[in-house]
C-alpha atoms as a PDB file:
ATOM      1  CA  UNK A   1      48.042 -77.103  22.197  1.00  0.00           C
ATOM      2  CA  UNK A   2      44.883 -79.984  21.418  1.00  0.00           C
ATOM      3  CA  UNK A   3      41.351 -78.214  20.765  1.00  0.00           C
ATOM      4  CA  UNK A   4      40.370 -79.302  23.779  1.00  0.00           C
ATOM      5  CA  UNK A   5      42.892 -78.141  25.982  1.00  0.00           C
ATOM      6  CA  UNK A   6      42.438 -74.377  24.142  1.00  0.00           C
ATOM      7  CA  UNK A   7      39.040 -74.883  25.053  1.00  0.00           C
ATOM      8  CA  UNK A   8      39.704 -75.960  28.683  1.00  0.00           C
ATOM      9  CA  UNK A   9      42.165 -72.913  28.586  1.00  0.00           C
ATOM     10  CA  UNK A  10      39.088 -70.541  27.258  1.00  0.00           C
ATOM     11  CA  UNK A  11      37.014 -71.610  30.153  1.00  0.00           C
ATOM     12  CA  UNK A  12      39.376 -70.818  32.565  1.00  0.00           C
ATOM     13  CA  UNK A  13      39.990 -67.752  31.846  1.00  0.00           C
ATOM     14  CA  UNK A  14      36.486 -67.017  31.417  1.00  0.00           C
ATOM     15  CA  UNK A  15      35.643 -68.287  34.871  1.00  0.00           C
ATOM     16  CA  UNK A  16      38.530 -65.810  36.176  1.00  0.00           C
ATOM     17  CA  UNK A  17      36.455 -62.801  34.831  1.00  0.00           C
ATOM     18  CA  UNK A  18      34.174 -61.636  37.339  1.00  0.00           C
ATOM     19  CA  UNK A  19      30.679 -61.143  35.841  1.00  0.00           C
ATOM     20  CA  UNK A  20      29.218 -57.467  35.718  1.00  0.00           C
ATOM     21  CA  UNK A  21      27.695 -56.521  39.394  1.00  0.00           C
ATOM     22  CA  UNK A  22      23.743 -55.615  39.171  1.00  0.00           C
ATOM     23  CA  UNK A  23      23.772 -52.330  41.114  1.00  0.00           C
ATOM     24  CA  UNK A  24      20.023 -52.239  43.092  1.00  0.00           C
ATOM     25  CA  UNK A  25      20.176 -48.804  44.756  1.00  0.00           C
ATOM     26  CA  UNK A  26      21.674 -45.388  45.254  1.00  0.00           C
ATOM     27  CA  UNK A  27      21.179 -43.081  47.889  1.00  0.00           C
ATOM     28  CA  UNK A  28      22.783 -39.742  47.851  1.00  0.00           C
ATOM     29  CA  UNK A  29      23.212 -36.851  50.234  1.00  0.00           C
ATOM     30  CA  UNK A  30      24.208 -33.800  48.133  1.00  0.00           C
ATOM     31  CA  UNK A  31      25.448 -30.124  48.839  1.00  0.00           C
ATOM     32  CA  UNK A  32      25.671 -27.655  46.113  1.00  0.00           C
ATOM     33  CA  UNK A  33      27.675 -24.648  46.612  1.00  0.00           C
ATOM     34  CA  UNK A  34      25.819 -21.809  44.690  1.00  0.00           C
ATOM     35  CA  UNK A  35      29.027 -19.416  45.331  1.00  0.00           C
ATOM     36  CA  UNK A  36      31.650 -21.811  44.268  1.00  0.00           C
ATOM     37  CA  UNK A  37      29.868 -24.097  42.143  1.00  0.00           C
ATOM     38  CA  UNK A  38      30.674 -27.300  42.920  1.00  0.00           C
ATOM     39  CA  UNK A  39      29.159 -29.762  45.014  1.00  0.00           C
ATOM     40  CA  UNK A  40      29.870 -32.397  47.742  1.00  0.00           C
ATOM     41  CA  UNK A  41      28.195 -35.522  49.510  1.00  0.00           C
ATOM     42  CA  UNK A  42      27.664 -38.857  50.248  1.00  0.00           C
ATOM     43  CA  UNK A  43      26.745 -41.300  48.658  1.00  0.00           C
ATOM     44  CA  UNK A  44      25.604 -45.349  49.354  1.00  0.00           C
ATOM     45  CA  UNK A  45      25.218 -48.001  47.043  1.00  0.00           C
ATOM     46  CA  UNK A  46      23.955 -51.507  47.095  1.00  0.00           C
ATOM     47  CA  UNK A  47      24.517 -53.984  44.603  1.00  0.00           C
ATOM     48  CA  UNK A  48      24.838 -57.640  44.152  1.00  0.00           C
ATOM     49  CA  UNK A  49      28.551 -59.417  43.859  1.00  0.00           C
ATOM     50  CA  UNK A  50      30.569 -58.809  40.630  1.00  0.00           C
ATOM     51  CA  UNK A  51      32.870 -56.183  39.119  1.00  0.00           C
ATOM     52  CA  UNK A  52      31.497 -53.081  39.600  1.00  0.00           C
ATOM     53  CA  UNK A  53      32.180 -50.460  37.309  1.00  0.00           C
ATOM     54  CA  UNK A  54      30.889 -47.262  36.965  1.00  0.00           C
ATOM     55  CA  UNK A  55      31.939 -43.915  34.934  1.00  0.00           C
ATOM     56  CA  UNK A  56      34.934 -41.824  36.490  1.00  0.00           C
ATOM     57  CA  UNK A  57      33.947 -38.263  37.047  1.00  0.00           C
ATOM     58  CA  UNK A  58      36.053 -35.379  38.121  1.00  0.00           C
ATOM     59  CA  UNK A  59      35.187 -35.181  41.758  1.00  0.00           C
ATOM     60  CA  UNK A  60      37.803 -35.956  44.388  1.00  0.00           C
ATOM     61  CA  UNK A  61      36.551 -39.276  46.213  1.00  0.00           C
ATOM     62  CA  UNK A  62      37.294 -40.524  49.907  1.00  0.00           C
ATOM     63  CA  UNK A  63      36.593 -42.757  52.417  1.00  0.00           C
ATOM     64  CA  UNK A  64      35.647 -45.333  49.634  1.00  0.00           C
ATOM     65  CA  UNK A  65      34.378 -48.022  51.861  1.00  0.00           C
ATOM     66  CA  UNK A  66      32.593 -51.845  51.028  1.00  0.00           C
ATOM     67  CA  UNK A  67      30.392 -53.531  53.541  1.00  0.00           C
ATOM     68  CA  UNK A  68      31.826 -51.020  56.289  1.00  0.00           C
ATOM     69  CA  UNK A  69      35.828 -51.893  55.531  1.00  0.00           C
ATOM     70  CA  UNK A  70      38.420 -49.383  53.699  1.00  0.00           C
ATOM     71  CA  UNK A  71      37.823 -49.963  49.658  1.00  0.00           C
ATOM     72  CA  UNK A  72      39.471 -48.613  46.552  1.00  0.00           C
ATOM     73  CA  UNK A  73      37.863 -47.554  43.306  1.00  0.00           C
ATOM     74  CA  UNK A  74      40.417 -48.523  40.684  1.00  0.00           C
ATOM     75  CA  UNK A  75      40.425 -45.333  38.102  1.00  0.00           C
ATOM     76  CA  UNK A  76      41.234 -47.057  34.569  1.00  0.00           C
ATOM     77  CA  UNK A  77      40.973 -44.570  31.785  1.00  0.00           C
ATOM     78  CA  UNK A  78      37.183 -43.531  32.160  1.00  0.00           C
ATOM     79  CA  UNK A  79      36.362 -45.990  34.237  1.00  0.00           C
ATOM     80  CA  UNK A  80      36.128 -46.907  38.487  1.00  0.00           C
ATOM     81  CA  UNK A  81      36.192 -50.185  38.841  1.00  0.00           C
ATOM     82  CA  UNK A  82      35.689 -52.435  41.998  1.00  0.00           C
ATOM     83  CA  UNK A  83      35.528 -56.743  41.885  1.00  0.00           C
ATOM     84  CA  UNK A  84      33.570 -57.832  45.286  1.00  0.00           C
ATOM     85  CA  UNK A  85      32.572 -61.348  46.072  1.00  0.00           C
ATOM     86  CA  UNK A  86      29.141 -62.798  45.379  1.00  0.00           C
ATOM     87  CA  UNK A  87      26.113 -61.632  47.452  1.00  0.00           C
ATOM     88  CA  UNK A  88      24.521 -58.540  48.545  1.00  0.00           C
ATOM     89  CA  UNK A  89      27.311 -55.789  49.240  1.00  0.00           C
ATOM     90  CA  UNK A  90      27.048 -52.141  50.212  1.00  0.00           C
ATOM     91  CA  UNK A  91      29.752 -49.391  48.558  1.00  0.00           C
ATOM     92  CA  UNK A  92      29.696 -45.682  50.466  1.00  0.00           C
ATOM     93  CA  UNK A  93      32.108 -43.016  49.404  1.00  0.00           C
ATOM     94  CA  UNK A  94      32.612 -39.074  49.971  1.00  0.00           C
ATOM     95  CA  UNK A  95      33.230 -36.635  46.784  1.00  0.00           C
ATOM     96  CA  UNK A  96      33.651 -33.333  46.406  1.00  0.00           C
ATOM     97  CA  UNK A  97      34.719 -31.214  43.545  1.00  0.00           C
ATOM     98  CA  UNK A  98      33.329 -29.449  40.205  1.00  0.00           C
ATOM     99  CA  UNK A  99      31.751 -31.470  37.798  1.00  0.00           C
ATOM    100  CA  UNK A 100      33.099 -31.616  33.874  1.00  0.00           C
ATOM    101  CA  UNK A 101      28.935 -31.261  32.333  1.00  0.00           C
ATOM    102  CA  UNK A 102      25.608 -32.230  33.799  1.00  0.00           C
ATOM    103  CA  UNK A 103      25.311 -29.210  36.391  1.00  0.00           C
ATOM    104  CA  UNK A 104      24.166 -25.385  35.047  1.00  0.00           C
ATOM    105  CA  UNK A 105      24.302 -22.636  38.249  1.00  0.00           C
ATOM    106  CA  UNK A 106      22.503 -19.711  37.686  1.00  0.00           C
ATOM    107  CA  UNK A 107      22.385 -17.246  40.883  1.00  0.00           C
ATOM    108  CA  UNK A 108      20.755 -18.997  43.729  1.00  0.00           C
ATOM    109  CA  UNK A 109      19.059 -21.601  41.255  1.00  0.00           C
ATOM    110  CA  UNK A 110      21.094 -24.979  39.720  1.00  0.00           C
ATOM    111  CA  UNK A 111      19.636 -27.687  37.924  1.00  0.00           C
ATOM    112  CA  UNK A 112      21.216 -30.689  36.396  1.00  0.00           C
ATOM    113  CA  UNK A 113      21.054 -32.390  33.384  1.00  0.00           C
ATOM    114  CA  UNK A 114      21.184 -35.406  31.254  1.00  0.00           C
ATOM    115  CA  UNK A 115      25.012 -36.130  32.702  1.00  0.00           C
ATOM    116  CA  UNK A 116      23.757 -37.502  36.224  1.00  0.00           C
ATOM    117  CA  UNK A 117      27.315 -39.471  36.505  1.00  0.00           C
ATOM    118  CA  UNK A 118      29.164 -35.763  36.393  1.00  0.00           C
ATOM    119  CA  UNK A 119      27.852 -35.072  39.634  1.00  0.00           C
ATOM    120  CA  UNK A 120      27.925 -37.781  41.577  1.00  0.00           C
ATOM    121  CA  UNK A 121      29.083 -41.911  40.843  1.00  0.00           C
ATOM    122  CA  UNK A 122      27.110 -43.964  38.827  1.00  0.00           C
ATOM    123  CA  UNK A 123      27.411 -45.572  35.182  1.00  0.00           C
ATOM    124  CA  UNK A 124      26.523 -43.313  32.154  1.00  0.00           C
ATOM    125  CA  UNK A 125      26.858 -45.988  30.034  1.00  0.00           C
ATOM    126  CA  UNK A 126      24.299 -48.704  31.442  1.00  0.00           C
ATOM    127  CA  UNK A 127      20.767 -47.613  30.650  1.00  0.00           C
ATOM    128  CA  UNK A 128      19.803 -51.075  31.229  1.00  0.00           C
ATOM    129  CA  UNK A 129      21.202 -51.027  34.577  1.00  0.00           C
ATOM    130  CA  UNK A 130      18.252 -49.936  36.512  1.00  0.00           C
ATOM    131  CA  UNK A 131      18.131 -48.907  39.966  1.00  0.00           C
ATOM    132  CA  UNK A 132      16.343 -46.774  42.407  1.00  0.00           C
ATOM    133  CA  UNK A 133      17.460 -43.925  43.562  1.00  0.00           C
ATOM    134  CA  UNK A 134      17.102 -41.151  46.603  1.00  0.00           C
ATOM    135  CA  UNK A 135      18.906 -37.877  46.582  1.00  0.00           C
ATOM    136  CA  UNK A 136      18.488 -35.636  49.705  1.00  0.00           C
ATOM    137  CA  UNK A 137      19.517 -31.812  49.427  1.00  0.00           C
ATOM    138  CA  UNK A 138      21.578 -30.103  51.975  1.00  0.00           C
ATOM    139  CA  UNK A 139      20.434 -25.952  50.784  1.00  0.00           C
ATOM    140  CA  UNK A 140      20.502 -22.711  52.815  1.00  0.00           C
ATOM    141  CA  UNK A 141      17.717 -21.486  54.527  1.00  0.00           C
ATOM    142  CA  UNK A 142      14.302 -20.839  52.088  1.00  0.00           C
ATOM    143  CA  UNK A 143      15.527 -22.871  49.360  1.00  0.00           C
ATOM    144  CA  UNK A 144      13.494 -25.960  47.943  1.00  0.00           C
ATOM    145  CA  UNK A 145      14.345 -28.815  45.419  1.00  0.00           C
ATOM    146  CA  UNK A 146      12.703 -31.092  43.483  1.00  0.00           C
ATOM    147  CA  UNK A 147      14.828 -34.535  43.002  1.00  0.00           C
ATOM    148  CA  UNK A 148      14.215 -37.834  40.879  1.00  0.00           C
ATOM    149  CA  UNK A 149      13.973 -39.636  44.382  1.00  0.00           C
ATOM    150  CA  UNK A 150      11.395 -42.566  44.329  1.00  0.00           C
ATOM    151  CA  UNK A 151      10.852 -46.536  44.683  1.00  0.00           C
ATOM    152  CA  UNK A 152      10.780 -47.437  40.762  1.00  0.00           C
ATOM    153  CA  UNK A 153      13.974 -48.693  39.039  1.00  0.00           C
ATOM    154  CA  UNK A 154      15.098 -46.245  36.110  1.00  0.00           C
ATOM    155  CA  UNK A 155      18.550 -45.554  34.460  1.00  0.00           C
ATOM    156  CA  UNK A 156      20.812 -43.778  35.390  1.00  0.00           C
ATOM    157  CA  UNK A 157      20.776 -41.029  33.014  1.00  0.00           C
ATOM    158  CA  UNK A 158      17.746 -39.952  34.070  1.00  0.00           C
ATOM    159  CA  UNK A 159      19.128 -39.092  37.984  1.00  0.00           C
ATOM    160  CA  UNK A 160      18.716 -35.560  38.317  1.00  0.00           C
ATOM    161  CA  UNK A 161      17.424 -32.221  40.500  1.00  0.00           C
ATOM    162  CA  UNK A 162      16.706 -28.631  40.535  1.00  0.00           C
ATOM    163  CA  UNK A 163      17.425 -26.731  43.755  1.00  0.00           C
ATOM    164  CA  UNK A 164      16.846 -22.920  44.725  1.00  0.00           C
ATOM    165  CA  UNK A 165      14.944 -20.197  46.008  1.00  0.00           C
ATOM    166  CA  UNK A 166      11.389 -21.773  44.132  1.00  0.00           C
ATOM    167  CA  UNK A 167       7.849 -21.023  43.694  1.00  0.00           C
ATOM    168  CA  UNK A 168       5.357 -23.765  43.058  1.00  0.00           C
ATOM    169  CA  UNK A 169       2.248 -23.869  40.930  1.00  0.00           C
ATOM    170  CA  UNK A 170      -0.386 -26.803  41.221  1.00  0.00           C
ATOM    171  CA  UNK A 171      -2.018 -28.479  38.484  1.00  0.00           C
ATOM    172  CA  UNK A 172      -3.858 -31.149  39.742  1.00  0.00           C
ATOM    173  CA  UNK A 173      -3.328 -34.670  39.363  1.00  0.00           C
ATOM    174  CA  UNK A 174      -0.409 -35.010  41.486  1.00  0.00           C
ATOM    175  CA  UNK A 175       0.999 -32.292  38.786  1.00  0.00           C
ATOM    176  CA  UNK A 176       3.055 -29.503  39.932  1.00  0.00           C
ATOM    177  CA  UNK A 177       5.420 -26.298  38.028  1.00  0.00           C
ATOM    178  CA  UNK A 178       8.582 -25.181  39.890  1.00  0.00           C
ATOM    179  CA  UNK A 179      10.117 -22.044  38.542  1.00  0.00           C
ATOM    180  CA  UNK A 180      13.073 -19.785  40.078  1.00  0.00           C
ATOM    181  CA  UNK A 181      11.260 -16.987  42.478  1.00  0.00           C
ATOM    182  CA  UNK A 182      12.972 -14.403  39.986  1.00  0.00           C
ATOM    183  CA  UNK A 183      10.558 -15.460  36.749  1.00  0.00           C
ATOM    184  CA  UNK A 184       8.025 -13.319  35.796  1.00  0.00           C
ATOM    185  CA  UNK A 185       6.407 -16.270  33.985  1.00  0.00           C
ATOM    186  CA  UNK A 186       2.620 -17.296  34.466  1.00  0.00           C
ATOM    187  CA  UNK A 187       3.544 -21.095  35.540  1.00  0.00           C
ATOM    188  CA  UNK A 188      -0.509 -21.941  34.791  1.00  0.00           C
ATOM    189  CA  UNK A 189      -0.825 -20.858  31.344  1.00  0.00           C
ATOM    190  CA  UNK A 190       2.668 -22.175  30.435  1.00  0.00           C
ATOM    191  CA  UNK A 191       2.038 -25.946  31.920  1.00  0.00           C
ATOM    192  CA  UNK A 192      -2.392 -25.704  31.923  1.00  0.00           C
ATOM    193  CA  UNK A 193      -2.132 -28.318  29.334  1.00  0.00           C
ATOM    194  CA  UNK A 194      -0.010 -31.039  31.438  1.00  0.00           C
ATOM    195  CA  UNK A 195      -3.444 -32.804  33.253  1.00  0.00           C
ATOM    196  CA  UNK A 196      -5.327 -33.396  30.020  1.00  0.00           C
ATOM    197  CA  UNK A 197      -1.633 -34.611  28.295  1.00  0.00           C
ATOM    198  CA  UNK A 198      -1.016 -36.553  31.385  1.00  0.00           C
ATOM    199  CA  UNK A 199      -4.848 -38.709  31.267  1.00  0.00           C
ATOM    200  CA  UNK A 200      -4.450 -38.891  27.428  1.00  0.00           C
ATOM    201  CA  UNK A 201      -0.806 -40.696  27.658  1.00  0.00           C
ATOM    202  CA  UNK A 202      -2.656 -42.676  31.095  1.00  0.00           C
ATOM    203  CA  UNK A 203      -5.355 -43.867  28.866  1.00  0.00           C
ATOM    204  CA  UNK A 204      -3.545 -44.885  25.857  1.00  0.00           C
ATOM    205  CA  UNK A 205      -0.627 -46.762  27.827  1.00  0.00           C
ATOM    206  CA  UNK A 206      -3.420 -48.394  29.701  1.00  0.00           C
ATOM    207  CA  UNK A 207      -1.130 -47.975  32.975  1.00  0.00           C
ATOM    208  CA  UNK A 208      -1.371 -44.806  35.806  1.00  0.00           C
ATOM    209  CA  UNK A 209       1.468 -42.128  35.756  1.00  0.00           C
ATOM    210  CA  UNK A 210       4.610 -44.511  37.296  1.00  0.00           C
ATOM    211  CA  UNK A 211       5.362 -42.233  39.604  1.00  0.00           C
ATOM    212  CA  UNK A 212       2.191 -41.213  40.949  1.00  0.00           C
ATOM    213  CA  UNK A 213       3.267 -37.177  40.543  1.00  0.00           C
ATOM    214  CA  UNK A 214       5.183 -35.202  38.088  1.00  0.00           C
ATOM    215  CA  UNK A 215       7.107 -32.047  38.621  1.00  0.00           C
ATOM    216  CA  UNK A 216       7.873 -30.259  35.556  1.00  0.00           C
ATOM    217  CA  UNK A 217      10.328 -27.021  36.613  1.00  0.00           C
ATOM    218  CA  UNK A 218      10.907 -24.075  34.313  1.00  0.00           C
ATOM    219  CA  UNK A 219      14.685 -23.100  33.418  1.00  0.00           C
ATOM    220  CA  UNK A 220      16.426 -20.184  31.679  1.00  0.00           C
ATOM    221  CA  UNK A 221      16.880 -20.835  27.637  1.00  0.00           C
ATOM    222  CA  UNK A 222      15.955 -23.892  25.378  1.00  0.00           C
ATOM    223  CA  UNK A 223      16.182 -26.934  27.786  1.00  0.00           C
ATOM    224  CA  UNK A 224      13.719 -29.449  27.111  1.00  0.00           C
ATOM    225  CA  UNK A 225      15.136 -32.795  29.336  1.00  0.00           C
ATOM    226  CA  UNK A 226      13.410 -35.408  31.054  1.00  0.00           C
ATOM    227  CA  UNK A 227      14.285 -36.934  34.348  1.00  0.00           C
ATOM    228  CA  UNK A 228      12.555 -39.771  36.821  1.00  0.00           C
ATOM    229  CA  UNK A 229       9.244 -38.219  38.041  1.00  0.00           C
ATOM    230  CA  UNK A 230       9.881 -34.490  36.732  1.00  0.00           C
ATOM    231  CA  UNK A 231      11.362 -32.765  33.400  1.00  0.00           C
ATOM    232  CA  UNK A 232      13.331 -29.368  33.113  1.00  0.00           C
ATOM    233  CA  UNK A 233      11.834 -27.225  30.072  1.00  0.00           C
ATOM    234  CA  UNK A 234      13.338 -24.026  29.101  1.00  0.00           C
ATOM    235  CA  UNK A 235      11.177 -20.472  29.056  1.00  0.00           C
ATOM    236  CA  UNK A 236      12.448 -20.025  25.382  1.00  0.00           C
ATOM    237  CA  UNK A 237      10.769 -23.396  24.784  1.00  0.00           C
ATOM    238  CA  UNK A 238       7.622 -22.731  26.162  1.00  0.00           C
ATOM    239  CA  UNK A 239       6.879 -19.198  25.235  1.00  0.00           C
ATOM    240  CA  UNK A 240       5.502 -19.711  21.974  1.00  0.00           C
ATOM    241  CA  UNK A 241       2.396 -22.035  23.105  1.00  0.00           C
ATOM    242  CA  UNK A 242       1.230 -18.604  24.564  1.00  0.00           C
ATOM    243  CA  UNK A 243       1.010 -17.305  21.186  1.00  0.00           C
ATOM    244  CA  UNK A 244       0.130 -20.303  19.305  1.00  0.00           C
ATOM    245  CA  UNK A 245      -1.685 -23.503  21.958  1.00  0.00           C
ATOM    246  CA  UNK A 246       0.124 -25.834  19.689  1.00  0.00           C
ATOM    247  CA  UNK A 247       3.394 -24.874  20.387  1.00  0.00           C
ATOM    248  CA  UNK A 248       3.085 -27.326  23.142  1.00  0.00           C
ATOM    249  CA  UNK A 249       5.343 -30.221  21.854  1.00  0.00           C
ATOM    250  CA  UNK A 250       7.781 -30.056  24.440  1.00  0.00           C
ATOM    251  CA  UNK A 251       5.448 -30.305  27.408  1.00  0.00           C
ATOM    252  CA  UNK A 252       3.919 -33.401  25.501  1.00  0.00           C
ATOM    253  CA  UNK A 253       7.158 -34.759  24.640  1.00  0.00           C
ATOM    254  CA  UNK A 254       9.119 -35.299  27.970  1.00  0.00           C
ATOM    255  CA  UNK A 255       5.773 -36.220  29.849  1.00  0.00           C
ATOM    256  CA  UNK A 256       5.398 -39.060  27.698  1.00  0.00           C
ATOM    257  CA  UNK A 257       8.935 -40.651  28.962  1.00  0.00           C
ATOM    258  CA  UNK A 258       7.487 -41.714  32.105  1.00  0.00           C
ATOM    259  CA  UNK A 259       5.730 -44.496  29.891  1.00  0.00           C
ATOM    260  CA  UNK A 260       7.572 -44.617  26.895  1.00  0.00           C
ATOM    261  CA  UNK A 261      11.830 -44.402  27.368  1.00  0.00           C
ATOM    262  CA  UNK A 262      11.761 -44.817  31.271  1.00  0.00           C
ATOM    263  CA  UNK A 263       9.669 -47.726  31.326  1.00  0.00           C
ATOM    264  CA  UNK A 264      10.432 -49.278  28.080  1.00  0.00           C
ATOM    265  CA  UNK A 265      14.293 -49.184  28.405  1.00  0.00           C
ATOM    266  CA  UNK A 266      16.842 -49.682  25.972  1.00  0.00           C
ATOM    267  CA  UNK A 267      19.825 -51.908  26.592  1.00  0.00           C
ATOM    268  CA  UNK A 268      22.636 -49.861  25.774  1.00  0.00           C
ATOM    269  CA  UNK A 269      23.228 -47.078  23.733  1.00  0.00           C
ATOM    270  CA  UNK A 270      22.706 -48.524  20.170  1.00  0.00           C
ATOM    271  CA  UNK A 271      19.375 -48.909  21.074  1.00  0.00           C
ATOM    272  CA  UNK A 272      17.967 -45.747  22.032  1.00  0.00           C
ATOM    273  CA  UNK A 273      14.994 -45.140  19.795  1.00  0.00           C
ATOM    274  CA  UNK A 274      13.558 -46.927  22.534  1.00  0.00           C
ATOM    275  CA  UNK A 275      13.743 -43.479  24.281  1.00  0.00           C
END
């Protein structure tokens, strides 16, 4: 074969291989099942033409569906894969099941975790893939949530909620503490410092919180895990600002992603000092 034949060859192929989609939005309906702990929903995604690919979890999908007709979500390895045409398209799908990591039940309270594509279908590895995202909770009677739902773009990874039987503390600002009705724990003097640390971080980026409020929600043990528009900080984290005020490190550190990690975004994964 000539040079330029191998070369016409190379661009042929290369024209056969669909270019990555750009996913725009997810919308999820979710169920948790505090009893059997697993979860279930719905879920709607809209993205522009390409092969879509996203990370395979271990929840049973069904009635995969694109643009309204019957669809199917090639599983290859660790991957779900999909090649649509160009344009705007719109993927819905059912799953139910137990997810592998991402989800911790305790009693009548579960929050999730870092591992957003466990729980639902999305693309763990794409931080730079950017996308809104809604997530509406189906819970028993006198249960709240708090959920990462809102209109600004962020990765993936940082899809999340906590869901239970919840009381609320305000702290101004758009600010509020979540912690499961059982805790004994004084939600002001754990999270007082959050308003000044939030106008501090406000001032110096030179730009308003991005999500104009911030949930922050106490959790049993050492969590300390950021998520769009709230974080998840463990008790065992936070109990040692009581006794010394500058113990407060972890409330500083995951209110400072907003800004710095969800707004300044890496790429991919090689880059995530960005974070």
């Amino acid at each position: 074969m000539t040079r330029a034949a191998a070369a016409l060859a190379a661009l042929i192929l290369m024209g056969a291989a669909k270019p990555p989609a750009d996913v725009r939005a997810f919308e999820v309906v979710l169920t948790p099942d505090f009893d059997a702990k697993t979860v279930s929903g719905r879920e709607r995604v809209e993205f522009t033409g390409g092969s879509l690919s996203f990370t395979a979890p271990a929840l049973d999908l069904s009635d995969v569906r694109l643009d309204g007709r019957p669809a199917h979500l090639r599983r290859e390895g660790e991957r779900l894969t999909l090649d649509a045409g160009s344009g705007a398209h719109v993927l819905t799908l059912a799953f139910s099941g137990k997810p592998r990591r991402g989800l911790t039940f305790a009693g009548d309270f579960v929050w999730s975790s870092y591992f957003a594509c466990d729980w639902m279908v999305c693309d763990q590895d794409a931080p730079g893939d950017k996308a809104t995202i809604s997530i509406r909770l189906i819970l028993p009677e006198g249960m709240d949530g708090v959920t990462s739902s809102g209109r600004a773009a962020v990765s993936p990874h940082l899809f999340g909620f906590a869901a239970g039987r919840l009381r609320s503390k305000a702290l101004g600002q758009g600010l509020r503490a979540f912690a499961p009705a059982g805790s004994a724990a004084d939600l002001g003097k754990l999270f007082g410092p959050t308003a000044e640390m939030a106008a501090f971080f406000a001032e110096k980026a030179g730009a308003p919180l991005p999500y104009g409020g911030y949930d922050q929600v106490l959790v049993p043990g050492q969590e300390a895990q950021e998520a769009a528009s709230f974080s998840l900080l463990g008790e065992e984290t936070l109990t040692p600002m009581l006794v010394d005020p500058s113990e407060d490190w972890a409330i500083a550190h995951e209110l400072s992603h907003p800004w710095w990690g969800n707004a300044v975004t890496c790429a991919d994964w090689s880059e995530f000092w960005l974070s």
